[in-house]
N, C-alpha and C. Protein backbone atom coordinates (compact mmCIF):
# COMPACT_ATOMS: atom_id res chain seq x y z
N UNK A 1 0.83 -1.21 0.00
CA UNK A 1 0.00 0.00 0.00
C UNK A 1 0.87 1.26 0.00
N UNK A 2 2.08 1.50 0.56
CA UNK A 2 2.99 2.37 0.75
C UNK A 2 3.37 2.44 -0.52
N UNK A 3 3.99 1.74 -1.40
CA UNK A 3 4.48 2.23 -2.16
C UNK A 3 3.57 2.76 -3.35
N UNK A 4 2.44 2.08 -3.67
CA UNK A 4 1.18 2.45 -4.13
C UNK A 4 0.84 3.92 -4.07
N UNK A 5 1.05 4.48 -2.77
CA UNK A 5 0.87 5.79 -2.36
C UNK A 5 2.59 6.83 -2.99
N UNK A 6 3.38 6.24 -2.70
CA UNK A 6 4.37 7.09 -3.40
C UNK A 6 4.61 6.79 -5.11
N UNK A 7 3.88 5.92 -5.13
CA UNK A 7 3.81 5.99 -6.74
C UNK A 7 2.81 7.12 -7.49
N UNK A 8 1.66 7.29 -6.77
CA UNK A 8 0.81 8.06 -6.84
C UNK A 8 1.19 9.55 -6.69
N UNK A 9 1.78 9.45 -5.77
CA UNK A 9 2.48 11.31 -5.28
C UNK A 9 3.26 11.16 -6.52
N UNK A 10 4.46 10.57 -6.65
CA UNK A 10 5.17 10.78 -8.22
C UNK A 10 4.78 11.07 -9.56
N UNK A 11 3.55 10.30 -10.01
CA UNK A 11 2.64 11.19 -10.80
C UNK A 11 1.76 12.33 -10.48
N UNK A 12 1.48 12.60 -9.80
CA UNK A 12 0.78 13.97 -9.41
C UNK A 12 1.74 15.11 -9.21
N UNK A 13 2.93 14.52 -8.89
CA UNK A 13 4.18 15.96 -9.30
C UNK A 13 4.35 16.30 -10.36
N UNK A 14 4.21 15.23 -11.35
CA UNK A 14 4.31 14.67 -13.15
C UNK A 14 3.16 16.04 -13.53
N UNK A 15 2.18 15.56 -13.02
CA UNK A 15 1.18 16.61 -13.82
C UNK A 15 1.19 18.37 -13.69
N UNK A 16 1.40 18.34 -12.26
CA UNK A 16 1.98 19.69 -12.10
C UNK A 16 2.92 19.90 -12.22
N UNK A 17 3.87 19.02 -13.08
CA UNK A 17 5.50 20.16 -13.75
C UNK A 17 4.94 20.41 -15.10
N UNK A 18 4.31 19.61 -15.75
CA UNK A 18 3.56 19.75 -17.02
C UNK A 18 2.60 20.79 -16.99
N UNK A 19 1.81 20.94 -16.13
CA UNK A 19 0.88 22.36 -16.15
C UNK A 19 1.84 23.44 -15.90
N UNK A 20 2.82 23.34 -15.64
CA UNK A 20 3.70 24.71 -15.21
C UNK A 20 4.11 24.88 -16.57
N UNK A 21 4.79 24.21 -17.21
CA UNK A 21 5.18 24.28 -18.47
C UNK A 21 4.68 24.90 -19.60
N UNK A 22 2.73 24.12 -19.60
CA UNK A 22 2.05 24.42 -20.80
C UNK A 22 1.54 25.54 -20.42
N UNK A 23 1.83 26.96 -18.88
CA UNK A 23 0.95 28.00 -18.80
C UNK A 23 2.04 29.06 -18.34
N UNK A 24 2.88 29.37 -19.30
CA UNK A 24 3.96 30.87 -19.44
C UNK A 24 3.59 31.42 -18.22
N UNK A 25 2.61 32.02 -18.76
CA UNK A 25 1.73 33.32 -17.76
C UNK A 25 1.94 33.02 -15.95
N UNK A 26 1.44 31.87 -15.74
CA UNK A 26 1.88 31.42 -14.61
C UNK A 26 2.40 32.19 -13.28
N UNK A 27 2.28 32.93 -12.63
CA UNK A 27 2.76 33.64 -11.56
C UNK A 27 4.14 32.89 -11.41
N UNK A 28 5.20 33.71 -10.65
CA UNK A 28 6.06 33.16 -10.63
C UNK A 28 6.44 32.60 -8.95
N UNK A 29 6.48 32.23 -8.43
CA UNK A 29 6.68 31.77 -6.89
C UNK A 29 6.99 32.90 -6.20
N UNK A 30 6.12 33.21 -5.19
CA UNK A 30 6.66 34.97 -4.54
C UNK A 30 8.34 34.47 -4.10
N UNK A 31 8.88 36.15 -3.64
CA UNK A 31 9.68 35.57 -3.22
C UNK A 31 10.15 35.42 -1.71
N UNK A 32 10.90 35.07 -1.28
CA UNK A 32 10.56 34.32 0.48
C UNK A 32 12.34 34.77 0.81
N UNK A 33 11.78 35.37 2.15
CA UNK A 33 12.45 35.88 2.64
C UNK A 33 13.60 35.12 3.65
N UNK A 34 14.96 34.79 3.62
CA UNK A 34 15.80 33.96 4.29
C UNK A 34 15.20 33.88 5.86
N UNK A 35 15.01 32.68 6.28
CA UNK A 35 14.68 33.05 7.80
C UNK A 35 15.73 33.07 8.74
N UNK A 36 16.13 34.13 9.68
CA UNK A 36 16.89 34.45 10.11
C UNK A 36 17.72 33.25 10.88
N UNK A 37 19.14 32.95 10.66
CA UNK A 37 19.25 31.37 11.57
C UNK A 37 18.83 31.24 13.26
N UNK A 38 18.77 30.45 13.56
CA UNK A 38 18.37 29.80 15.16
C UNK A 38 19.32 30.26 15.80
N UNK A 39 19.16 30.90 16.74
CA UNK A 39 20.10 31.25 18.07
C UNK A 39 20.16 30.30 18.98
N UNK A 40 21.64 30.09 19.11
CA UNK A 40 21.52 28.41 20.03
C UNK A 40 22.36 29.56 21.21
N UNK A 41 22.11 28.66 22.63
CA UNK A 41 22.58 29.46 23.58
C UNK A 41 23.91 28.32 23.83
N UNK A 42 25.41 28.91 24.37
CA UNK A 42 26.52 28.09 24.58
C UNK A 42 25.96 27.30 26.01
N UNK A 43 26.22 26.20 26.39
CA UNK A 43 25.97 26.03 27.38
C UNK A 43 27.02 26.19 28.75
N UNK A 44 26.01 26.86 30.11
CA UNK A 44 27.05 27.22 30.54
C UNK A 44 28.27 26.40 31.50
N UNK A 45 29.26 27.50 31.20
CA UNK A 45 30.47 26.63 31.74
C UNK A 45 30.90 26.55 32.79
N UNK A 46 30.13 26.86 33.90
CA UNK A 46 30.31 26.69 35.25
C UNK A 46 29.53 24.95 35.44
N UNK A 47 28.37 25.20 35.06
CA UNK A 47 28.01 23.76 35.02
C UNK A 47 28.50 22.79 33.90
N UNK A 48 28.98 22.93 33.39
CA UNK A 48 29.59 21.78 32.51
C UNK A 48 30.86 21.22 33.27
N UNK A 49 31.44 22.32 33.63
CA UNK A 49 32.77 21.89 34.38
C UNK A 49 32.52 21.20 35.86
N UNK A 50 31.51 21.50 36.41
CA UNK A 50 30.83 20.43 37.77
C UNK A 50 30.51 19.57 36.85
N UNK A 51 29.96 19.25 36.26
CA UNK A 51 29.83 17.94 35.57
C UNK A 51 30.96 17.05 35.22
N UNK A 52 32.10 17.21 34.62
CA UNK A 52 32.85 17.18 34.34
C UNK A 52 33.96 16.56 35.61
N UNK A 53 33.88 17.43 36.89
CA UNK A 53 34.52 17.07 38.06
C UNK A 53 33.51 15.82 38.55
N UNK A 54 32.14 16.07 38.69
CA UNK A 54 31.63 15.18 39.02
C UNK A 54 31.97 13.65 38.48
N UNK A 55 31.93 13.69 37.28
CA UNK A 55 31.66 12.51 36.30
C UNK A 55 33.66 11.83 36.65
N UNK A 56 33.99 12.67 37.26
CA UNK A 56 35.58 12.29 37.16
C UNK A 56 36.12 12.42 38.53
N UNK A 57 35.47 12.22 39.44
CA UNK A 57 35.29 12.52 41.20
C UNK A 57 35.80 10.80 41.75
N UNK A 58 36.62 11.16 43.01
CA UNK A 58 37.56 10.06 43.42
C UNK A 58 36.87 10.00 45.05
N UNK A 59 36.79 9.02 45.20
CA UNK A 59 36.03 8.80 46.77
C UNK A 59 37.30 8.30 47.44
N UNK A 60 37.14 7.92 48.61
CA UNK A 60 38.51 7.53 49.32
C UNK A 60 38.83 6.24 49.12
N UNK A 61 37.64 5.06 48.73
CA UNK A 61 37.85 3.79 48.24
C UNK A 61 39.02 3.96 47.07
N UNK A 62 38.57 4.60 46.31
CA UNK A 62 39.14 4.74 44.73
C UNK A 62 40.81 5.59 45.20
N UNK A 63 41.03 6.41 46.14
CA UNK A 63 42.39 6.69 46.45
C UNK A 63 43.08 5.77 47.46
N UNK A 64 42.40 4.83 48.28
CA UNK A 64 43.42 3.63 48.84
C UNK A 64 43.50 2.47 47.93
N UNK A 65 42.55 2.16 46.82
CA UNK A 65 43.04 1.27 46.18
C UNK A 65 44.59 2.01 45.12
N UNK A 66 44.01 3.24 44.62
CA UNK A 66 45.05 3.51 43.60
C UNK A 66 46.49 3.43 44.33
N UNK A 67 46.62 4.05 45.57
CA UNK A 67 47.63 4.46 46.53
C UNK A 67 48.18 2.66 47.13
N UNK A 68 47.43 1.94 46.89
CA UNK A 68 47.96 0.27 47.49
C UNK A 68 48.22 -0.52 46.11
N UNK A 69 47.66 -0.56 44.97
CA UNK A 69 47.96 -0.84 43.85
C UNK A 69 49.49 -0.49 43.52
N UNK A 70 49.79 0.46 43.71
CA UNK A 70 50.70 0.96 42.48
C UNK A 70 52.22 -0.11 43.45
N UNK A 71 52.07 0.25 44.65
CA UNK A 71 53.15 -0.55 45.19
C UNK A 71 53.23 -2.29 44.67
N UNK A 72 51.93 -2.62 44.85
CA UNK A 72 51.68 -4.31 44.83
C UNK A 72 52.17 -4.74 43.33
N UNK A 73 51.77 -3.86 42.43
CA UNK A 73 52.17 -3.77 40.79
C UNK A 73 53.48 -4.27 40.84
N UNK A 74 54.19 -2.87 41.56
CA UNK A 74 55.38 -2.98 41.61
C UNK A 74 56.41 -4.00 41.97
N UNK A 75 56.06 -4.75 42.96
CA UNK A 75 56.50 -6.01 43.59
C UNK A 75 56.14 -7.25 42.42
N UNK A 76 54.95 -6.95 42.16
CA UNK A 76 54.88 -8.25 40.53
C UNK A 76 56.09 -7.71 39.49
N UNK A 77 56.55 -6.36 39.22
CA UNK A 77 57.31 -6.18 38.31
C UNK A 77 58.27 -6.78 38.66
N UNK A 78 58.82 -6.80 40.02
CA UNK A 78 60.45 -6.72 40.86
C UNK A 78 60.52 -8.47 40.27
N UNK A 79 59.32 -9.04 40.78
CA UNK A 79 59.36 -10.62 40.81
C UNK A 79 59.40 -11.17 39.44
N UNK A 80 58.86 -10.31 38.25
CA UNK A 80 58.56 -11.28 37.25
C UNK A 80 60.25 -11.03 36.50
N UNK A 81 61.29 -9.85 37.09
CA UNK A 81 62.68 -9.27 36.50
C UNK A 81 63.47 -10.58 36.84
N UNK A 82 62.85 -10.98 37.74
CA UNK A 82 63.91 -12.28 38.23
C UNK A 82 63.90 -13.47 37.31
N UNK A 83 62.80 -13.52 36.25
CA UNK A 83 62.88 -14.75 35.89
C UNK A 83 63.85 -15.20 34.50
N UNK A 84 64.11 -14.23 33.53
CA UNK A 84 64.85 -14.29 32.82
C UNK A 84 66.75 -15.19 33.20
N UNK A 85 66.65 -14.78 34.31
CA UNK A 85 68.37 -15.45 35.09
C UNK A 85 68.26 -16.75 35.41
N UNK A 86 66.39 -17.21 35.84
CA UNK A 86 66.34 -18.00 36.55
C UNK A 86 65.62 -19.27 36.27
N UNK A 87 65.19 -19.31 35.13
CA UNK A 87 64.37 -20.19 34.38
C UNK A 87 64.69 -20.46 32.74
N UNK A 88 64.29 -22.08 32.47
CA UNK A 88 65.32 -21.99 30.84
C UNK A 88 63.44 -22.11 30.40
N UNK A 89 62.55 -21.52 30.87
CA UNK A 89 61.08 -22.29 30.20
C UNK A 89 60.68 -21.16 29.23
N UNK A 90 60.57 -21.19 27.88
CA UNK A 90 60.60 -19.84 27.59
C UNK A 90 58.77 -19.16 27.78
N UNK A 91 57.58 -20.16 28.24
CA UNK A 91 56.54 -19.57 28.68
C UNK A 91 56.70 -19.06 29.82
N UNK A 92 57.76 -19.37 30.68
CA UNK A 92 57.51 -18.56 31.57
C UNK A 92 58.26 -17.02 31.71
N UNK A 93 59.17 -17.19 30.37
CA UNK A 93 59.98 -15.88 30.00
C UNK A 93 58.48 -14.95 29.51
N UNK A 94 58.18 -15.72 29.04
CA UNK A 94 56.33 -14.95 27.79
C UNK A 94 55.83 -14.35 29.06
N UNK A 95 55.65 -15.18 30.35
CA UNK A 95 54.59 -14.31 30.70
C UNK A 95 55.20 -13.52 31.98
N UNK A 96 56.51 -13.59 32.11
CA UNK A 96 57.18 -12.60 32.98
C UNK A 96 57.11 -10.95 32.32
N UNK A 97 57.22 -11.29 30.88
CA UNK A 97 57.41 -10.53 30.43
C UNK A 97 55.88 -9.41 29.62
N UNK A 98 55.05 -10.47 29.87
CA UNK A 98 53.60 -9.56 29.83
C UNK A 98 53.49 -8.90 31.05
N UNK A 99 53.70 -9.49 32.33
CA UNK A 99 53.73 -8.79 33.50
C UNK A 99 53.87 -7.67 33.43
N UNK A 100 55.21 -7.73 33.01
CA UNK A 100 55.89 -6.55 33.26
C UNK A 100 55.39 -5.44 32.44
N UNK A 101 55.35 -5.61 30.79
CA UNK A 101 54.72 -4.70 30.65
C UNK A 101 53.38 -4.19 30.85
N UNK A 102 52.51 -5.16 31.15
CA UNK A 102 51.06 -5.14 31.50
C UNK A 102 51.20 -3.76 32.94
N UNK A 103 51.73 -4.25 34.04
CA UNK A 103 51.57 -3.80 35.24
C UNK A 103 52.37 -2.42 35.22
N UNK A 104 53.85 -2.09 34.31
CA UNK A 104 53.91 -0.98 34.26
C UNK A 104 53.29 -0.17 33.64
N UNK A 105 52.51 -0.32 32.55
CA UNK A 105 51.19 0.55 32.09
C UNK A 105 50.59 0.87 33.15
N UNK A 106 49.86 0.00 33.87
CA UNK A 106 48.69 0.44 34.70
C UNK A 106 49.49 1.31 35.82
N UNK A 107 50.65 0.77 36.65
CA UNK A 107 51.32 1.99 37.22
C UNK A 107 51.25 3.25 37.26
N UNK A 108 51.53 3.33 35.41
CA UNK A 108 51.57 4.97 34.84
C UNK A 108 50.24 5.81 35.06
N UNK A 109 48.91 4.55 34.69
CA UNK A 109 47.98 4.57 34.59
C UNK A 109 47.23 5.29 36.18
N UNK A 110 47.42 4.65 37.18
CA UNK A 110 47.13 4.98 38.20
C UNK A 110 47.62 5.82 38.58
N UNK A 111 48.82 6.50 38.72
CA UNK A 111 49.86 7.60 39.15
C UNK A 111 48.96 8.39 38.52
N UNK A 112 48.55 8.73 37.02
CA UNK A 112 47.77 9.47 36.18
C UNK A 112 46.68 9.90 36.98
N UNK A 113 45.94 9.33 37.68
CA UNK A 113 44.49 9.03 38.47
C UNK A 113 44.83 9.25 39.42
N UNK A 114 45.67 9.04 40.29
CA UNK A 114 46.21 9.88 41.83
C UNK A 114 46.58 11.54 41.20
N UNK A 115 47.43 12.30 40.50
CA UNK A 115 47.49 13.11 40.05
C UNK A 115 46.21 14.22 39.41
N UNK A 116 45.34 12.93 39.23
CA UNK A 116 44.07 13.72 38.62
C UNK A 116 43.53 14.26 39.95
N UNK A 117 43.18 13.05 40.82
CA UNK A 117 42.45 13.22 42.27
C UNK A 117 43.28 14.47 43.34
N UNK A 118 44.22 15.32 42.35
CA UNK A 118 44.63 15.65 43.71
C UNK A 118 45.61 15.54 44.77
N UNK A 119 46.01 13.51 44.55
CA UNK A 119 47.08 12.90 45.70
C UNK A 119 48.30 13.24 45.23
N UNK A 120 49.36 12.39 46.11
CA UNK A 120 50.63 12.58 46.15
C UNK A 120 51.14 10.99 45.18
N UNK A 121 51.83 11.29 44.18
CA UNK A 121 51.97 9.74 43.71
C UNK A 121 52.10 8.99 44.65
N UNK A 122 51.96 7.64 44.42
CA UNK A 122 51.96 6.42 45.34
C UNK A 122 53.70 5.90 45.37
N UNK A 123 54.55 5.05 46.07
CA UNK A 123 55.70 5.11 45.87
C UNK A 123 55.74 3.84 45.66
N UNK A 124 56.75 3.39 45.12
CA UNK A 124 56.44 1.64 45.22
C UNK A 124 57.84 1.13 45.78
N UNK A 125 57.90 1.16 47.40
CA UNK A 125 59.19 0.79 47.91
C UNK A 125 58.67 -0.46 48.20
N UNK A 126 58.24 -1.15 49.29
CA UNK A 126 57.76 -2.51 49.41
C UNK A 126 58.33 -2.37 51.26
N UNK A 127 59.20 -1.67 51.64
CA UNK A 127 59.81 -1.86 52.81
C UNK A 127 58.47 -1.46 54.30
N UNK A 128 58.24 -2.56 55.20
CA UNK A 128 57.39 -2.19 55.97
C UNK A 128 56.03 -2.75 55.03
N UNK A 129 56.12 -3.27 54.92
CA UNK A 129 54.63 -3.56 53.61
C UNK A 129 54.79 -5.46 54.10
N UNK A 130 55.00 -5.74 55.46
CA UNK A 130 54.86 -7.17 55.48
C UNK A 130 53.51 -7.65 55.07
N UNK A 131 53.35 -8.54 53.97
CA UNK A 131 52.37 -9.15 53.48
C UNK A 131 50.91 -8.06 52.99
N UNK A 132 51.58 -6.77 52.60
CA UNK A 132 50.47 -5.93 52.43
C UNK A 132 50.45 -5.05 52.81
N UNK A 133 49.80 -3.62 51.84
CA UNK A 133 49.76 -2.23 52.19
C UNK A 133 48.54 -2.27 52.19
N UNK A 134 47.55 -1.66 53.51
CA UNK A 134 46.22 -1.39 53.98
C UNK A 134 45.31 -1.75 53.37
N UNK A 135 46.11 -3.34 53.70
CA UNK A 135 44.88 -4.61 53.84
C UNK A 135 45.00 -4.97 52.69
N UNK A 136 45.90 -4.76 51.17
CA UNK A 136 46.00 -5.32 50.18
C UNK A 136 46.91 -6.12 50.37
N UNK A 137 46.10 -7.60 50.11
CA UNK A 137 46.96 -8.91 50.17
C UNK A 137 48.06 -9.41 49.25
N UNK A 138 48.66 -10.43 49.58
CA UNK A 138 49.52 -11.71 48.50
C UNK A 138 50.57 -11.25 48.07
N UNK A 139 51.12 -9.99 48.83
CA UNK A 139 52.64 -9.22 48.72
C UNK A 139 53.30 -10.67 49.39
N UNK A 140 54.44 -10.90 48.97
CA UNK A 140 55.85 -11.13 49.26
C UNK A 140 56.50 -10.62 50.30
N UNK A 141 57.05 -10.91 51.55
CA UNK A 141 57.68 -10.43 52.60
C UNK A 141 59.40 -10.69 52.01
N UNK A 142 60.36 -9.68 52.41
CA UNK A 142 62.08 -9.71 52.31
C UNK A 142 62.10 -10.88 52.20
N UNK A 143 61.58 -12.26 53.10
CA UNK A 143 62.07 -13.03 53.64
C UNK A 143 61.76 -14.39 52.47
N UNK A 144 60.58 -14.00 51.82
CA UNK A 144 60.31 -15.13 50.56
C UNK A 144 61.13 -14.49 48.99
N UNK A 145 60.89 -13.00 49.11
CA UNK A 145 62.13 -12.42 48.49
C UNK A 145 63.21 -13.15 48.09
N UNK A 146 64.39 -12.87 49.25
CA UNK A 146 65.51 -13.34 49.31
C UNK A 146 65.74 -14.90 48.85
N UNK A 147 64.65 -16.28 49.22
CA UNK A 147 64.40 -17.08 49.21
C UNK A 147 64.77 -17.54 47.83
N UNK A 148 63.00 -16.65 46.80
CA UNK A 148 63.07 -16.91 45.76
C UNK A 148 64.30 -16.22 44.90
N UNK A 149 65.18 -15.40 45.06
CA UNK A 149 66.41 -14.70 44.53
C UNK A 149 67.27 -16.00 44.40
N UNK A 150 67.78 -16.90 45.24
CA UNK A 150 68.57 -17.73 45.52
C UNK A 150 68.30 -18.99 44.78
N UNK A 151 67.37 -19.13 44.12
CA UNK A 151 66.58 -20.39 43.40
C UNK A 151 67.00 -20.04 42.11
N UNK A 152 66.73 -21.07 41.33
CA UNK A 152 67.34 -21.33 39.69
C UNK A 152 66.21 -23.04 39.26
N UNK A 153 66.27 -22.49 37.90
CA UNK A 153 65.82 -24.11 37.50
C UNK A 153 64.49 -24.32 38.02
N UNK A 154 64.04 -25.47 38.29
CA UNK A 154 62.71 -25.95 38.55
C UNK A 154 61.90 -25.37 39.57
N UNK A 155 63.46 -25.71 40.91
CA UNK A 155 62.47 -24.84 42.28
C UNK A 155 62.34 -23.67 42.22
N UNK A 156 63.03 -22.42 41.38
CA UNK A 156 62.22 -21.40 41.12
C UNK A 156 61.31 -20.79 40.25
N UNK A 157 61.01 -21.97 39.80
CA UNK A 157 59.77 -21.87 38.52
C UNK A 157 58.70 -22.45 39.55
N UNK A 158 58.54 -23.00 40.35
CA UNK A 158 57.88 -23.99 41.19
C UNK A 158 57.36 -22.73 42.03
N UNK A 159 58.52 -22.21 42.01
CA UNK A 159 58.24 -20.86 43.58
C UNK A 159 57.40 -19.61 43.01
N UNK A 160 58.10 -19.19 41.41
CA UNK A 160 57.67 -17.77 41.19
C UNK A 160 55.87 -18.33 40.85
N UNK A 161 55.63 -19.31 40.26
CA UNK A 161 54.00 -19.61 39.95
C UNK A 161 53.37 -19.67 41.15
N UNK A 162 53.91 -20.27 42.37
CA UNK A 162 53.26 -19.87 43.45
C UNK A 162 53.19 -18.71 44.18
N UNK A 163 53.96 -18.18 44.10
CA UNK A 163 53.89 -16.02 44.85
C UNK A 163 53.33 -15.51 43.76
N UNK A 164 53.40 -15.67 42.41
CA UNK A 164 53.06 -14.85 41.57
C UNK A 164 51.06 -15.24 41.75
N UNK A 165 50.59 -16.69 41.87
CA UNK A 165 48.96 -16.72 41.94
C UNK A 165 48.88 -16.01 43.17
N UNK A 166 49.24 -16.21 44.10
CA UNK A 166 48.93 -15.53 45.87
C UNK A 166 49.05 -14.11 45.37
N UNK A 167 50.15 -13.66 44.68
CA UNK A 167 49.73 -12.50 44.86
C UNK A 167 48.81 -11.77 43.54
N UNK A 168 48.51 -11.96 42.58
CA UNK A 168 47.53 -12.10 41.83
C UNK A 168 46.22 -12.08 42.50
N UNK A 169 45.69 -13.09 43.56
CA UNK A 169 44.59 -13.46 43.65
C UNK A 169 44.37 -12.40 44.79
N UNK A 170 45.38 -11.26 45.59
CA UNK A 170 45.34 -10.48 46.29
C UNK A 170 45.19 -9.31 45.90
N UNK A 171 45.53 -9.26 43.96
CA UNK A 171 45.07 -7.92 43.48
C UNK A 171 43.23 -8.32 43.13
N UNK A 172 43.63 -9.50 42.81
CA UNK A 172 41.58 -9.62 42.42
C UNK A 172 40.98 -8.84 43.70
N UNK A 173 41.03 -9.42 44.54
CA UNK A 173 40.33 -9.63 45.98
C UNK A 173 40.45 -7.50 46.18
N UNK A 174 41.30 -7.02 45.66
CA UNK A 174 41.12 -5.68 46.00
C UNK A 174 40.77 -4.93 45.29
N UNK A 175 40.56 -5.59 43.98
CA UNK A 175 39.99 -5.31 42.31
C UNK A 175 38.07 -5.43 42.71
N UNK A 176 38.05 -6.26 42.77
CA UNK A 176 36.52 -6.54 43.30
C UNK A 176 35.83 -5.17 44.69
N UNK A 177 36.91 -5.53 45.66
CA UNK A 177 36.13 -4.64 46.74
C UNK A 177 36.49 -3.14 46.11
N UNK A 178 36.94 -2.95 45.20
CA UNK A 178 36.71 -1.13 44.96
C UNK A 178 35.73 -1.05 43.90
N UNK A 179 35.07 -1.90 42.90
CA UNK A 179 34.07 -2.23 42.30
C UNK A 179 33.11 -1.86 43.12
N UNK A 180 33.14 -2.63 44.62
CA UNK A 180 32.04 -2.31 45.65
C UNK A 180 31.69 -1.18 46.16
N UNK A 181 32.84 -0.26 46.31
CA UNK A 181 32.90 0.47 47.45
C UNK A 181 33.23 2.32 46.57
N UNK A 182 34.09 2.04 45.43
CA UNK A 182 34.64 3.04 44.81
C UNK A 182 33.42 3.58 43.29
N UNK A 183 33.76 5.03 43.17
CA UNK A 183 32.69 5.61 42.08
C UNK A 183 33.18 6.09 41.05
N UNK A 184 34.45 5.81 40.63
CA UNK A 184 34.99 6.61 39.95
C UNK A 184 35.04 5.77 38.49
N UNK A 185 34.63 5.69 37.27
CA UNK A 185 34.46 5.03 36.70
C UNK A 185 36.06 4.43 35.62
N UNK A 186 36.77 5.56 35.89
CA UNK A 186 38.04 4.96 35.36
C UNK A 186 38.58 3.81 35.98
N UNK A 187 38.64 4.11 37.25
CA UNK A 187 38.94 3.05 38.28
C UNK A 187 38.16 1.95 38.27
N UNK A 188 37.05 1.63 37.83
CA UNK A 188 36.62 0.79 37.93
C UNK A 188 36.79 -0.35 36.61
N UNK A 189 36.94 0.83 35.57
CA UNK A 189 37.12 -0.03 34.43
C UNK A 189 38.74 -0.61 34.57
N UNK A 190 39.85 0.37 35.06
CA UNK A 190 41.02 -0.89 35.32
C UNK A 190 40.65 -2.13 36.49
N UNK A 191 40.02 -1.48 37.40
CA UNK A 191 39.44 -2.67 38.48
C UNK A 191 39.09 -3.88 37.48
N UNK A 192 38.47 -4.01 36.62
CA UNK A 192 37.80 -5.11 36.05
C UNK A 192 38.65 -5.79 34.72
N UNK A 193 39.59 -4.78 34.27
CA UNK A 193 41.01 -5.39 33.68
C UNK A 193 41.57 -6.05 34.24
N UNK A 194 41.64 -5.98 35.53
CA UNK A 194 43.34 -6.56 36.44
C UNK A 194 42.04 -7.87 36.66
N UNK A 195 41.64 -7.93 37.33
CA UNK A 195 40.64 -9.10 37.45
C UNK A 195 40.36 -10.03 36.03
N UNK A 196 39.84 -9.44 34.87
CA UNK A 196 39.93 -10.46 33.72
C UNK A 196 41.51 -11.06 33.73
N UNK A 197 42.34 -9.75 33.22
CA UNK A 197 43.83 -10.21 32.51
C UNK A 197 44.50 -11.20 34.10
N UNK A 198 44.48 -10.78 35.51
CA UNK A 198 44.89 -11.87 35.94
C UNK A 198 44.31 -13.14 36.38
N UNK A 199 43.10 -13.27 36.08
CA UNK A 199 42.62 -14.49 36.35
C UNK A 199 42.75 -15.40 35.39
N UNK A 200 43.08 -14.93 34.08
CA UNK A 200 43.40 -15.82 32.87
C UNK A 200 44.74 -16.38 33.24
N UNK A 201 45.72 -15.01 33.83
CA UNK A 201 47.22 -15.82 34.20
C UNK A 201 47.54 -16.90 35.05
N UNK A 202 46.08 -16.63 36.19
CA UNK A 202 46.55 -17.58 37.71
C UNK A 202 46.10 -19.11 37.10
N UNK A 203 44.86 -19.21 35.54
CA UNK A 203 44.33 -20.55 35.39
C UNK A 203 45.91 -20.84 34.79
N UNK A 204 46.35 -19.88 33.92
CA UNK A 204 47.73 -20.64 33.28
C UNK A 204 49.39 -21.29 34.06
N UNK A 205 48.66 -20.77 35.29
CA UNK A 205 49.95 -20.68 36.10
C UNK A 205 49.76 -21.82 37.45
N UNK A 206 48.76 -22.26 37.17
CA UNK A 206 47.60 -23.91 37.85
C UNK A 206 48.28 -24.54 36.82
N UNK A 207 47.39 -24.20 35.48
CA UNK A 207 48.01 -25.63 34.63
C UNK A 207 49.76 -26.14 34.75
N UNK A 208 50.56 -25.10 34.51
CA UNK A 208 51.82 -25.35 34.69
C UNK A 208 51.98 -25.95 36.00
N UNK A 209 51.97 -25.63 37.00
CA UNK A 209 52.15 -26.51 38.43
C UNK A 209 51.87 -28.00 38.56
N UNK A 210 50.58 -28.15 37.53
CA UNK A 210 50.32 -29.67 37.69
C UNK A 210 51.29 -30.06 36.62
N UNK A 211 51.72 -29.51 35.66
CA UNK A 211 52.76 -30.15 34.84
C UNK A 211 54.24 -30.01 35.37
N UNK A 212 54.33 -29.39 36.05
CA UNK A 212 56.03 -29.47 36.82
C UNK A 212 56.30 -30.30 37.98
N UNK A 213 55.28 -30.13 38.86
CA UNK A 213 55.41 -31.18 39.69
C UNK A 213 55.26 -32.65 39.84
């Protein structure tokens, strides 16, 4: 039926270009005056810029995770530097070496987001941080440190897959509770990176254990 109807309008334009044609005389179309353009108003910039802070606003969840992150990162970087000396497996060279660059991105990443919020960068010494900076788990103490430094070959392939899931499963566990607790939506979207990208590592780093041991 639709098109029925625009077939119809198409000839009835047909007939009136043809009557225009066969009658000279014809008035000619008045003529029409430009209508002046639309006045749009800018919107204002006091409220855009609260919007703006709002939409990009850091709660204190979202500054103790960024401020406990950047250290814990750091300690996965320190650990995954060791493995190149200390292992002939070259998957586990592959994924020392995603670590590393994976976690120093997000570093930069977070420092970026403490800087936005306001804070003081985060430092990433590790000293005084037994088993964790305020309440972020699966850090490494000096004492497993030193341990795993001294290893080569199997038992420290044996060792780094085990500190490296513990402490993995200590960034989830603090990845999740700022999901809960934090509003800031940047933060949340790395929150839910570190949680995908390391939970894929800790299944790969299971499988290897049952194959080494």
């Amino acid at each position: 039926m639709h098109r029925f109807r625009i077939l119809a309008a198409a000839i009835a334009g047909t007939f009136v270009l043809a009557a225009c044609a066969d009658n000279p005389t014809a008035e000619a179309p008045a003529e029409t005056t430009a209508a002046a353009p639309a006045t749009t108003t800018a919107p204002d910039a006091t409220s855009t810029h609260a919007d703006a802070e709002t939409s990009a606003s850091f709660n204190d969840a979202d500054i103790e995770f960024l401020q406990g992150m950047v250290p814990h990162h750091s300690q996965a970087v320190e650990m995954a530097q060791m493995v190149p000396d200390n292992t002939d497996r070259p998957e586990l060279n592959e994924l020392a070496e995603m670590i590393i660059a994976s976690q120093n991105e997000e570093i930069e990443l977070m420092q970026g987001y403490l800087a936005e919020a306001g804070e003081e960068p985060a430092g990433d010494s590790m000293e005084g941080m037994d088993g964790g900076m305020g309440g972020m788990s699966g850090m490494m103490d000096d004492e497993e440190m030193q341990q795993m430094m001294g290893m080569s070959g199997e038992e420290f392939d044996l060792m780094f897959v085990e500190m490296m899931t513990r402490h993995h499963e200590g960034a989830i566990d603090a990845a999740e509770q700022v999901l809960e607790t934090g509003e800031n939506p940047d933060v949340a979207q790395l929150a839910g990176d570190i949680i995908e990208e390391q939970e894929a590592e800790i299944q790969q780093m299971s499988e290897w254990q049952e194959q080494w041991s």
